[in-house]
C-alpha atoms as a PDB file:
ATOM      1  CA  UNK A   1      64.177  27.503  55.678  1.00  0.00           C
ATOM      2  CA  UNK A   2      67.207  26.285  57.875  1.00  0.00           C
ATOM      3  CA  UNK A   3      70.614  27.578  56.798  1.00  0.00           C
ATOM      4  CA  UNK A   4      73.313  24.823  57.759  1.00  0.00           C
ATOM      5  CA  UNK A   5      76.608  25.938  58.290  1.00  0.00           C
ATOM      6  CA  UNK A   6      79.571  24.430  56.066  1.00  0.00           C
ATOM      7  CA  UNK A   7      81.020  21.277  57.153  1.00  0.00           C
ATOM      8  CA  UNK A   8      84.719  21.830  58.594  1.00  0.00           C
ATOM      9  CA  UNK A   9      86.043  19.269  55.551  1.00  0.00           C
ATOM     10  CA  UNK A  10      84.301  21.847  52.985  1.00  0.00           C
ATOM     11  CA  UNK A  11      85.876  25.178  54.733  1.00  0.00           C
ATOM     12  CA  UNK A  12      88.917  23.334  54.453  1.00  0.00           C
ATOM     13  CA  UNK A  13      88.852  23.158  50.867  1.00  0.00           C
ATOM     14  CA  UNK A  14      87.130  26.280  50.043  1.00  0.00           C
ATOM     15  CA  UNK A  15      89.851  27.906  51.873  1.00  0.00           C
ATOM     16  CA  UNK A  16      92.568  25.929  50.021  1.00  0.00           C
ATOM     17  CA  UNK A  17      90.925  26.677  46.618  1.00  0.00           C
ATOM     18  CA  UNK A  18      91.004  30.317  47.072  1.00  0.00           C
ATOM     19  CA  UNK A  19      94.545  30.855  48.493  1.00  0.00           C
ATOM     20  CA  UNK A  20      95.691  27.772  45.545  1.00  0.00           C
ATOM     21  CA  UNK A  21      93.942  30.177  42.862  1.00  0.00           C
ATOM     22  CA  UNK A  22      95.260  33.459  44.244  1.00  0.00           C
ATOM     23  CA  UNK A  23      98.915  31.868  44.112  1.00  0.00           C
ATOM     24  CA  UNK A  24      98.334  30.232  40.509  1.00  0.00           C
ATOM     25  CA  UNK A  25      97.013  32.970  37.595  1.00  0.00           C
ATOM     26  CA  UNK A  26      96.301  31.781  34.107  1.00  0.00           C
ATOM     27  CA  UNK A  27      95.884  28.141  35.525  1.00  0.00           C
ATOM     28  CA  UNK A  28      92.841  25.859  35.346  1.00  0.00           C
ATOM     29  CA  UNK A  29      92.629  24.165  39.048  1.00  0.00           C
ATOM     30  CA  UNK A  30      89.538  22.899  39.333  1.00  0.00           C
ATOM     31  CA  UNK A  31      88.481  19.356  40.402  1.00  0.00           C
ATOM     32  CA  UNK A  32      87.111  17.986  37.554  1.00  0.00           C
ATOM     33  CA  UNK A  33      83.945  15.515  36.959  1.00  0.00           C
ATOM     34  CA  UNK A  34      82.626  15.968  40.266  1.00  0.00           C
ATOM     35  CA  UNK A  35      79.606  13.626  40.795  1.00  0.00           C
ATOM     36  CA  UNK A  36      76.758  14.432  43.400  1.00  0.00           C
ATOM     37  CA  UNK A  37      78.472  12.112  46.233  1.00  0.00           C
ATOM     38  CA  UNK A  38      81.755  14.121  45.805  1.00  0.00           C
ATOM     39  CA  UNK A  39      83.317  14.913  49.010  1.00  0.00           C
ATOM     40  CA  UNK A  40      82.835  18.479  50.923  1.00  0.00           C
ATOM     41  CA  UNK A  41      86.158  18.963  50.367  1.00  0.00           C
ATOM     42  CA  UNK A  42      86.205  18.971  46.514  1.00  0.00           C
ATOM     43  CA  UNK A  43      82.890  21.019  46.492  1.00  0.00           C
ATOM     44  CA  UNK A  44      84.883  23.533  49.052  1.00  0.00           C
ATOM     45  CA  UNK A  45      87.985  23.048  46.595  1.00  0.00           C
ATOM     46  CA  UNK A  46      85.797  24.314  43.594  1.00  0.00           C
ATOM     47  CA  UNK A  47      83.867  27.025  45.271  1.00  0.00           C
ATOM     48  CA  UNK A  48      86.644  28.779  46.971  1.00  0.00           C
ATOM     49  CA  UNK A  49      88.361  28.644  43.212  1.00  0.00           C
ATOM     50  CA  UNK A  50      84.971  30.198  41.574  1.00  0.00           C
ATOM     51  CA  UNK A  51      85.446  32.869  44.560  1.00  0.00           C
ATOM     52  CA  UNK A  52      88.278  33.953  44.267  1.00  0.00           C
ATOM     53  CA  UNK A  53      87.907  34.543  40.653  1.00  0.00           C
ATOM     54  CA  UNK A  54      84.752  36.542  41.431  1.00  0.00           C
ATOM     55  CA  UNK A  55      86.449  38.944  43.864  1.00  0.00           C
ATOM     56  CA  UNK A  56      89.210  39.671  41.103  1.00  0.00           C
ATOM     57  CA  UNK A  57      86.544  40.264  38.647  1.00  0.00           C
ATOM     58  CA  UNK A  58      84.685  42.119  40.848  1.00  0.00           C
ATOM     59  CA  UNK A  59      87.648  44.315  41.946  1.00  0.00           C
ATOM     60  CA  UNK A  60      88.994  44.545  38.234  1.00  0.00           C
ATOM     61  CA  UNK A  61      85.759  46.149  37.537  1.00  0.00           C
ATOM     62  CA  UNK A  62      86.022  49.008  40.239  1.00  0.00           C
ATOM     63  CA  UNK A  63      89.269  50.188  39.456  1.00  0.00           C
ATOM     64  CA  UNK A  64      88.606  49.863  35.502  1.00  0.00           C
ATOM     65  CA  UNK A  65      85.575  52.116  36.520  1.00  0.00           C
ATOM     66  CA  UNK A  66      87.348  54.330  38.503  1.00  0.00           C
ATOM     67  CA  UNK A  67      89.851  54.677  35.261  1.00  0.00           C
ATOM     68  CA  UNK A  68      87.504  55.365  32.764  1.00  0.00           C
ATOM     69  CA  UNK A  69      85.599  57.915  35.595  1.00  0.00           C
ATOM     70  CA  UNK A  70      89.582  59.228  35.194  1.00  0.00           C
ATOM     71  CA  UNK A  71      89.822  59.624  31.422  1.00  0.00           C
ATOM     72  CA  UNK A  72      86.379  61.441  31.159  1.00  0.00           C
ATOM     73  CA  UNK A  73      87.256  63.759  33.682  1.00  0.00           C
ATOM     74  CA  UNK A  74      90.513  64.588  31.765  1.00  0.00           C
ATOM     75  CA  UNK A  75      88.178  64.776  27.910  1.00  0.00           C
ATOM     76  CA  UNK A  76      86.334  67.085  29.914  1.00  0.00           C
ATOM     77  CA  UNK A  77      89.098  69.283  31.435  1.00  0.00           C
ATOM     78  CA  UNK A  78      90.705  69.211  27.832  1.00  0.00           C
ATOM     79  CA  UNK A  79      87.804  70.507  26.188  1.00  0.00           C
ATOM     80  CA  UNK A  80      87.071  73.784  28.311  1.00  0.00           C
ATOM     81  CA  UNK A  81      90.452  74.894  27.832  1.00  0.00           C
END
């Protein structure tokens, strides 16, 4: 299976959708009603969006992770005193 790389009109709006999301919390940007001849750019425009919102999700994760690794190593401490 061949693995073609992103048109330049799709990068373009992938990398517009994730810096436009980054700089916009709590706002629903997406292009909506996209049909199957919708331009690279839209389809960038969307993905970079859905991105983005994975790597804060993803990040959000580790640090509440790392938190609640935090708090039970504090229960812990408390309860050999």
């Amino acid at each position: 299976m061949e693995v073609k790389d992103p048109s330049p009109e799709y990068l373009r709006g992938f990398n517009r959708g994730y810096i436009v999301r980054k700089f916009t919390p709590n706002k629903e940007i997406k292009i909506q009603n996209l049909s199957e001849h919708a331009t690279g750019y839209a389809r960038g425009f969307n993905d970079g969006v859905d991105q983005y919102e994975h790597d804060i999700s993803k990040t959000f994760d580790q640090k509440k992770g790392a938190f609640n690794k935090d708090l039970r190593q504090d229960r812990f401490e408390d309860r050999g005193r």
